[in-house]
C-alpha atoms as a PDB file:
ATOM      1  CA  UNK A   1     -20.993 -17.740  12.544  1.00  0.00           C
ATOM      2  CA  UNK A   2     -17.393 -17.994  13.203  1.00  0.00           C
ATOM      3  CA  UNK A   3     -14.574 -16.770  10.574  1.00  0.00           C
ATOM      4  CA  UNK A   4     -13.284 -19.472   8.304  1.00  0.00           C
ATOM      5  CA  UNK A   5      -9.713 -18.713   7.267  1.00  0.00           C
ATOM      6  CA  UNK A   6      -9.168 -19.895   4.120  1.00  0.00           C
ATOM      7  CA  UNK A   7      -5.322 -18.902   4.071  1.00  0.00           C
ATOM      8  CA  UNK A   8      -3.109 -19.086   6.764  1.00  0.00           C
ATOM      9  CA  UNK A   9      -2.807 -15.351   8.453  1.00  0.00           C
ATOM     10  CA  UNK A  10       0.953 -15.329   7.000  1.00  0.00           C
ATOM     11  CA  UNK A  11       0.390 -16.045   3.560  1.00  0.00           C
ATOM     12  CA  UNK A  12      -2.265 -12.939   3.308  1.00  0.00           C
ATOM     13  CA  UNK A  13       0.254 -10.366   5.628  1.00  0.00           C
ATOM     14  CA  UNK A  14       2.944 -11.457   2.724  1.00  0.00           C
ATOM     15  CA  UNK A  15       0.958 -10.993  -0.341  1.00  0.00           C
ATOM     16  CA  UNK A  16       1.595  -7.968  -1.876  1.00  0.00           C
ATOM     17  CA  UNK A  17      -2.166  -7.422  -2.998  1.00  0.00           C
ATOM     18  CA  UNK A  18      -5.365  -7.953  -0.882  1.00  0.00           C
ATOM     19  CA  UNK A  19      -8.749  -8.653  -2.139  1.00  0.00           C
ATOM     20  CA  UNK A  20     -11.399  -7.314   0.313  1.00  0.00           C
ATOM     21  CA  UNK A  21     -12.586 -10.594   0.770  1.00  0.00           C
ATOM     22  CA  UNK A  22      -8.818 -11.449   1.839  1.00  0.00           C
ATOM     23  CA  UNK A  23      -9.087  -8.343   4.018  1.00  0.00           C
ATOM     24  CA  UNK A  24     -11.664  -9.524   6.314  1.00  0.00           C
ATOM     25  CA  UNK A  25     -10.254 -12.826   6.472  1.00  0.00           C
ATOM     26  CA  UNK A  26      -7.186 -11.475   7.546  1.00  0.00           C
ATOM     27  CA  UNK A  27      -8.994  -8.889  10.137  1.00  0.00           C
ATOM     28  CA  UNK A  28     -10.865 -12.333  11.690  1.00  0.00           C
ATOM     29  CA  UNK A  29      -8.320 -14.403  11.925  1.00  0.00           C
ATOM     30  CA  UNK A  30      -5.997 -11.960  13.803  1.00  0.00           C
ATOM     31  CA  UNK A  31      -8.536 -10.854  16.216  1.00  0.00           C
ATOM     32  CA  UNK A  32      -9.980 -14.492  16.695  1.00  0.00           C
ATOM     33  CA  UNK A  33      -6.614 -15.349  18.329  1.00  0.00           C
ATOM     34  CA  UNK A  34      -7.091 -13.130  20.977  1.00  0.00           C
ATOM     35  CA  UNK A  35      -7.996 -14.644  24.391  1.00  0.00           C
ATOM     36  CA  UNK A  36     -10.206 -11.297  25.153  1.00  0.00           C
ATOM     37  CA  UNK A  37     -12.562 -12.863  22.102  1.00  0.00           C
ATOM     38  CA  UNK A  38     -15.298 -15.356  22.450  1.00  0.00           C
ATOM     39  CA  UNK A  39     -16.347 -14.919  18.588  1.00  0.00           C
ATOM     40  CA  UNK A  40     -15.485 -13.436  15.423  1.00  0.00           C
ATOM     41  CA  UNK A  41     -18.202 -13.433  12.527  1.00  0.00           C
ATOM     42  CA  UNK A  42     -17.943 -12.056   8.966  1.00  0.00           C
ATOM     43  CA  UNK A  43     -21.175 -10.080   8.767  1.00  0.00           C
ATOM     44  CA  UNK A  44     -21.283  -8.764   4.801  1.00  0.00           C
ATOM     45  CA  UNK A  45     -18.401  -7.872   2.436  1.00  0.00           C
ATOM     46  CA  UNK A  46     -15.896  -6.253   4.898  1.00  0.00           C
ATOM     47  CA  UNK A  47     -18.103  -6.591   7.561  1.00  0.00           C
ATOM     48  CA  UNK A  48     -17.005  -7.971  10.825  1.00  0.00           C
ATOM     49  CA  UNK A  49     -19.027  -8.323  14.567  1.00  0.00           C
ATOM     50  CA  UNK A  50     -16.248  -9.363  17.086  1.00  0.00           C
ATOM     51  CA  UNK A  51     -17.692 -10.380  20.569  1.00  0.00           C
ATOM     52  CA  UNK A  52     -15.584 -10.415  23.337  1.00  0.00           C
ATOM     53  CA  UNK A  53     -15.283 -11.902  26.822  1.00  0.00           C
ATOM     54  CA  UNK A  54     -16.941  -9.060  28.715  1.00  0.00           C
ATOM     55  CA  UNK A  55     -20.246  -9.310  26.811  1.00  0.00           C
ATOM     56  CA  UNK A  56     -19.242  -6.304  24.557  1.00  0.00           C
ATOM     57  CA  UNK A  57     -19.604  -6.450  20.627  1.00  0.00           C
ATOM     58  CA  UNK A  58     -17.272  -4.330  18.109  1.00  0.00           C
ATOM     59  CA  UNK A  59     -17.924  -3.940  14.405  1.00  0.00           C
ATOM     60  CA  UNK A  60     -15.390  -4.070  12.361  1.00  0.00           C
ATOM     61  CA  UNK A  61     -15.549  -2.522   8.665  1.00  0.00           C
ATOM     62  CA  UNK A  62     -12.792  -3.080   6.158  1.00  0.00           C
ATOM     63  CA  UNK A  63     -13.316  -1.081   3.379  1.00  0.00           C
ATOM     64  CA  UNK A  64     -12.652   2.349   5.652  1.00  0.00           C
ATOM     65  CA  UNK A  65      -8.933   0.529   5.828  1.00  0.00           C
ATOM     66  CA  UNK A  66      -8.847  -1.150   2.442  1.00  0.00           C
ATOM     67  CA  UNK A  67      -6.670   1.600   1.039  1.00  0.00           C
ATOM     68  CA  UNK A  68      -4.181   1.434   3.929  1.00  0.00           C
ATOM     69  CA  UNK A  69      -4.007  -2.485   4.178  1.00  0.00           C
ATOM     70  CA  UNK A  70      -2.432  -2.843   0.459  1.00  0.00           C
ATOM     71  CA  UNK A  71      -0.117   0.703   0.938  1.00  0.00           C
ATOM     72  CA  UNK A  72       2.374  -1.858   1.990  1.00  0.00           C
ATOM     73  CA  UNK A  73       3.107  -4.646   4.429  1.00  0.00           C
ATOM     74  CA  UNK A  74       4.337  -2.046   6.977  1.00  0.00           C
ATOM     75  CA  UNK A  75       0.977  -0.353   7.534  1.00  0.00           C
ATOM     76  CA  UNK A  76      -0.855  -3.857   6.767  1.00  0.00           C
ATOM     77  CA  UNK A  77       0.771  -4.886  10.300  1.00  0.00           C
ATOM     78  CA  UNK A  78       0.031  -1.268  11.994  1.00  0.00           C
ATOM     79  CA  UNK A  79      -3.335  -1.823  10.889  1.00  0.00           C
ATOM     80  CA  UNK A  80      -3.372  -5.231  12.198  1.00  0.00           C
ATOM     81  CA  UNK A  81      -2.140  -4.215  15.916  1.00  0.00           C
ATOM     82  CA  UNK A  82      -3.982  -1.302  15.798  1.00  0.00           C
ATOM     83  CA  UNK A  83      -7.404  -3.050  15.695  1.00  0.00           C
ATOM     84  CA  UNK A  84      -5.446  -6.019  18.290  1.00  0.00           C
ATOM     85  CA  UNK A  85      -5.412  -2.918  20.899  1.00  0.00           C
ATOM     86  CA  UNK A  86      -8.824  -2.269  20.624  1.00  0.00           C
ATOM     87  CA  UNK A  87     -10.371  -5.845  20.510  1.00  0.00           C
ATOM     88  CA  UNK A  88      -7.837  -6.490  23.718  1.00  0.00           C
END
Protein backbone atom coordinates (compact mmCIF):
# COMPACT_ATOMS: atom_id res chain seq x y z
CA UNK A 1 0.00 0.00 0.00
CA UNK A 2 1.47 3.25 -0.86
CA UNK A 3 2.05 6.19 1.86
CA UNK A 4 -0.74 8.69 2.07
CA UNK A 5 0.60 12.06 3.19
CA UNK A 6 -1.77 13.67 5.03
CA UNK A 7 0.37 16.99 5.47
CA UNK A 8 2.46 18.43 3.07
CA UNK A 9 6.33 17.27 3.84
CA UNK A 10 6.95 21.12 4.86
CA UNK A 11 4.39 21.65 7.27
CA UNK A 12 5.67 18.40 9.40
CA UNK A 13 9.79 19.47 8.89
CA UNK A 14 8.40 22.99 10.49
CA UNK A 15 6.42 21.77 13.34
CA UNK A 16 8.17 21.93 16.32
CA UNK A 17 6.62 18.56 17.72
CA UNK A 18 6.16 15.20 15.85
CA UNK A 19 3.72 12.56 16.63
CA UNK A 20 5.07 9.12 15.54
CA UNK A 21 2.36 8.80 13.32
CA UNK A 22 3.64 12.27 11.77
CA UNK A 23 7.08 10.63 11.82
CA UNK A 24 6.44 7.99 9.39
CA UNK A 25 4.50 10.16 7.28
CA UNK A 26 7.22 12.37 7.04
CA UNK A 27 9.91 9.35 6.52
CA UNK A 28 7.40 8.16 3.35
CA UNK A 29 6.87 11.03 1.83
CA UNK A 30 10.58 12.06 1.61
CA UNK A 31 11.77 8.79 0.41
CA UNK A 32 8.70 8.32 -2.02
CA UNK A 33 10.13 11.28 -4.00
CA UNK A 34 13.06 9.57 -4.85
CA UNK A 35 13.36 8.29 -8.46
CA UNK A 36 15.52 5.14 -7.03
CA UNK A 37 11.86 4.14 -5.34
CA UNK A 38 9.13 2.18 -6.94
CA UNK A 39 7.04 2.05 -3.50
CA UNK A 40 6.83 3.23 -0.11
CA UNK A 41 4.32 1.43 2.38
CA UNK A 42 3.60 2.18 6.06
CA UNK A 43 3.83 -1.31 7.52
CA UNK A 44 2.71 -0.79 11.52
CA UNK A 45 3.20 2.24 13.82
CA UNK A 46 6.66 3.52 12.64
CA UNK A 47 6.99 0.89 10.38
CA UNK A 48 8.05 1.48 6.87
CA UNK A 49 9.01 -1.24 3.72
CA UNK A 50 10.56 1.00 0.94
CA UNK A 51 11.08 -0.93 -2.41
CA UNK A 52 13.28 0.35 -4.78
CA UNK A 53 14.08 0.17 -8.50
CA UNK A 54 16.66 -2.61 -8.31
CA UNK A 55 14.25 -5.14 -6.75
CA UNK A 56 15.74 -4.47 -3.22
CA UNK A 57 13.43 -3.79 -0.09
CA UNK A 58 14.58 -1.57 3.08
CA UNK A 59 12.70 -1.36 6.35
CA UNK A 60 12.45 1.54 7.81
CA UNK A 61 11.63 1.89 11.72
CA UNK A 62 10.89 5.22 13.31
CA UNK A 63 10.77 4.89 16.75
CA UNK A 64 14.84 4.00 16.86
CA UNK A 65 14.90 7.91 15.48
CA UNK A 66 11.86 9.29 17.26
CA UNK A 67 14.03 10.92 19.89
CA UNK A 68 16.33 12.56 17.33
CA UNK A 69 13.52 13.72 14.84
CA UNK A 70 11.86 16.21 17.58
CA UNK A 71 15.68 17.28 19.14
CA UNK A 72 15.18 20.03 16.68
CA UNK A 73 14.59 20.86 13.04
CA UNK A 74 18.37 20.66 12.42
CA UNK A 75 18.74 16.94 13.11
CA UNK A 76 14.98 16.38 11.79
CA UNK A 77 16.64 17.30 8.24
CA UNK A 78 20.04 15.20 9.00
CA UNK A 79 17.80 12.50 9.74
CA UNK A 80 15.86 13.07 6.70
CA UNK A 81 19.05 13.01 4.20
CA UNK A 82 20.55 10.53 6.08
CA UNK A 83 17.90 7.85 5.31
CA UNK A 84 17.70 9.84 1.39
CA UNK A 85 21.47 8.38 1.06
CA UNK A 86 20.58 5.10 1.82
CA UNK A 87 17.21 4.66 -0.08
CA UNK A 88 19.33 6.39 -3.19
Amino acid sequence: MPAQVEFSRDHLIGKSRLSVAEMTQLIAATVAELPTVKAVAVEDDGEIAVDLVTGKRIELATIPVAHQLNESIASRRTILDDLVKRCA
